[in-house]
Protein backbone atom coordinates (compact mmCIF):
# COMPACT_ATOMS: atom_id res chain seq x y z
CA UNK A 1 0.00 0.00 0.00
CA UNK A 2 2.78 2.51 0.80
CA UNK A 3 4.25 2.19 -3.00
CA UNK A 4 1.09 3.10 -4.36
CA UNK A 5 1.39 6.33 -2.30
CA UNK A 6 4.44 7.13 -3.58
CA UNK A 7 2.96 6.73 -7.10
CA UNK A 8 0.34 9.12 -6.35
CA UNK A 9 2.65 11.35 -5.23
CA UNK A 10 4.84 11.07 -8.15
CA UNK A 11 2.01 11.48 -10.27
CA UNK A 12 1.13 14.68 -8.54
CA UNK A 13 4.49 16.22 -8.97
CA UNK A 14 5.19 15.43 -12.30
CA UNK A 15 1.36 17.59 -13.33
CA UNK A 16 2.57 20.68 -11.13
CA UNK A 17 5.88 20.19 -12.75
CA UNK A 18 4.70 20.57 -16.10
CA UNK A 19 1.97 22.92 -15.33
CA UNK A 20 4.55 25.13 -13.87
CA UNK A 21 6.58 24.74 -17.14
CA UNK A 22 3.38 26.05 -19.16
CA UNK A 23 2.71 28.91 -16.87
CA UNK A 24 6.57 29.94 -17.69
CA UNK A 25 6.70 29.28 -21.09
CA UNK A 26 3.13 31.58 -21.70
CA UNK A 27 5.18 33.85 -19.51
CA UNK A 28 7.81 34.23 -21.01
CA UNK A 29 6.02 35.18 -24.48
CA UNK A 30 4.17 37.53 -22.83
CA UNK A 31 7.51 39.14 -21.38
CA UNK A 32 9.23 38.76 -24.84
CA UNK A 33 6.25 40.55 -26.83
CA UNK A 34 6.26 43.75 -24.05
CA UNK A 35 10.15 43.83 -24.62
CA UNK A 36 10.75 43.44 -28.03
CA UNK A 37 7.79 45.54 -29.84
CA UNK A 38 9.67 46.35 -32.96
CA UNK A 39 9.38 42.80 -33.92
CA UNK A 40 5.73 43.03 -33.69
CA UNK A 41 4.33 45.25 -36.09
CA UNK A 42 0.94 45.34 -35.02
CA UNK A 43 1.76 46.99 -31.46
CA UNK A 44 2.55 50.09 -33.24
CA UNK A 45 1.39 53.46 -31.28
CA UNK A 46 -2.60 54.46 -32.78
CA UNK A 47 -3.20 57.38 -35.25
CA UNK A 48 -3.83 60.48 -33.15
CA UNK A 49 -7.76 60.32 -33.96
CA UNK A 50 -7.99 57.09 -32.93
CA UNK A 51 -6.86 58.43 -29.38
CA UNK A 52 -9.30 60.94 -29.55
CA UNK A 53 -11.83 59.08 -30.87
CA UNK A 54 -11.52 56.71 -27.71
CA UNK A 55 -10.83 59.27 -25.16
CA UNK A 56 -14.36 60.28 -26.10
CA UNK A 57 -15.74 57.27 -25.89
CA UNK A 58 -14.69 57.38 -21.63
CA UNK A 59 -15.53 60.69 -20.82
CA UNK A 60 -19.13 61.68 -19.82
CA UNK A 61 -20.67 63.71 -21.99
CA UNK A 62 -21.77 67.26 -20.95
CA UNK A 63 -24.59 67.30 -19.20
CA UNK A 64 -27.03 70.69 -19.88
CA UNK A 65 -28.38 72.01 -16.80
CA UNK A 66 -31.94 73.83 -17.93
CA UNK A 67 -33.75 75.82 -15.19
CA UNK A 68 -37.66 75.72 -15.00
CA UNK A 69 -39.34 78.24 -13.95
């Protein structure tokens, strides 16, 4: 019964050891692509109306305070 254990155990550690390897592999992509941006052509910096354009789109628009009476 106690080698079975052990296989379990084995088992267990071998997943985490290759889901850790995933995790760091993803990682390091992700790390690579924020580093290195003039291999990636489409992270270029937006056309200035496309900044405005969404800047708009997050502000509140004005609101027009009417008085009755």
């Amino acid at each position: 019964m106690s080698w079975q254990l052990w296989v379990v155990i084995t088992l267990a550690a071998a997943g985490l050891v290759l889901l850790a390897a995933a995790r760091m592999r993803h990682a390091r992509q992700v790390f690579d692509h924020i580093t290195e941006p003039e291999r990636h052509p489409e992270t270029q910096e937006p056309a200035p109306d496309e900044l405005a354009r969404a800047r708009a789109r997050h502000q509140p628009q004005p609101t027009r305070n009417r008085r009755h009476g």
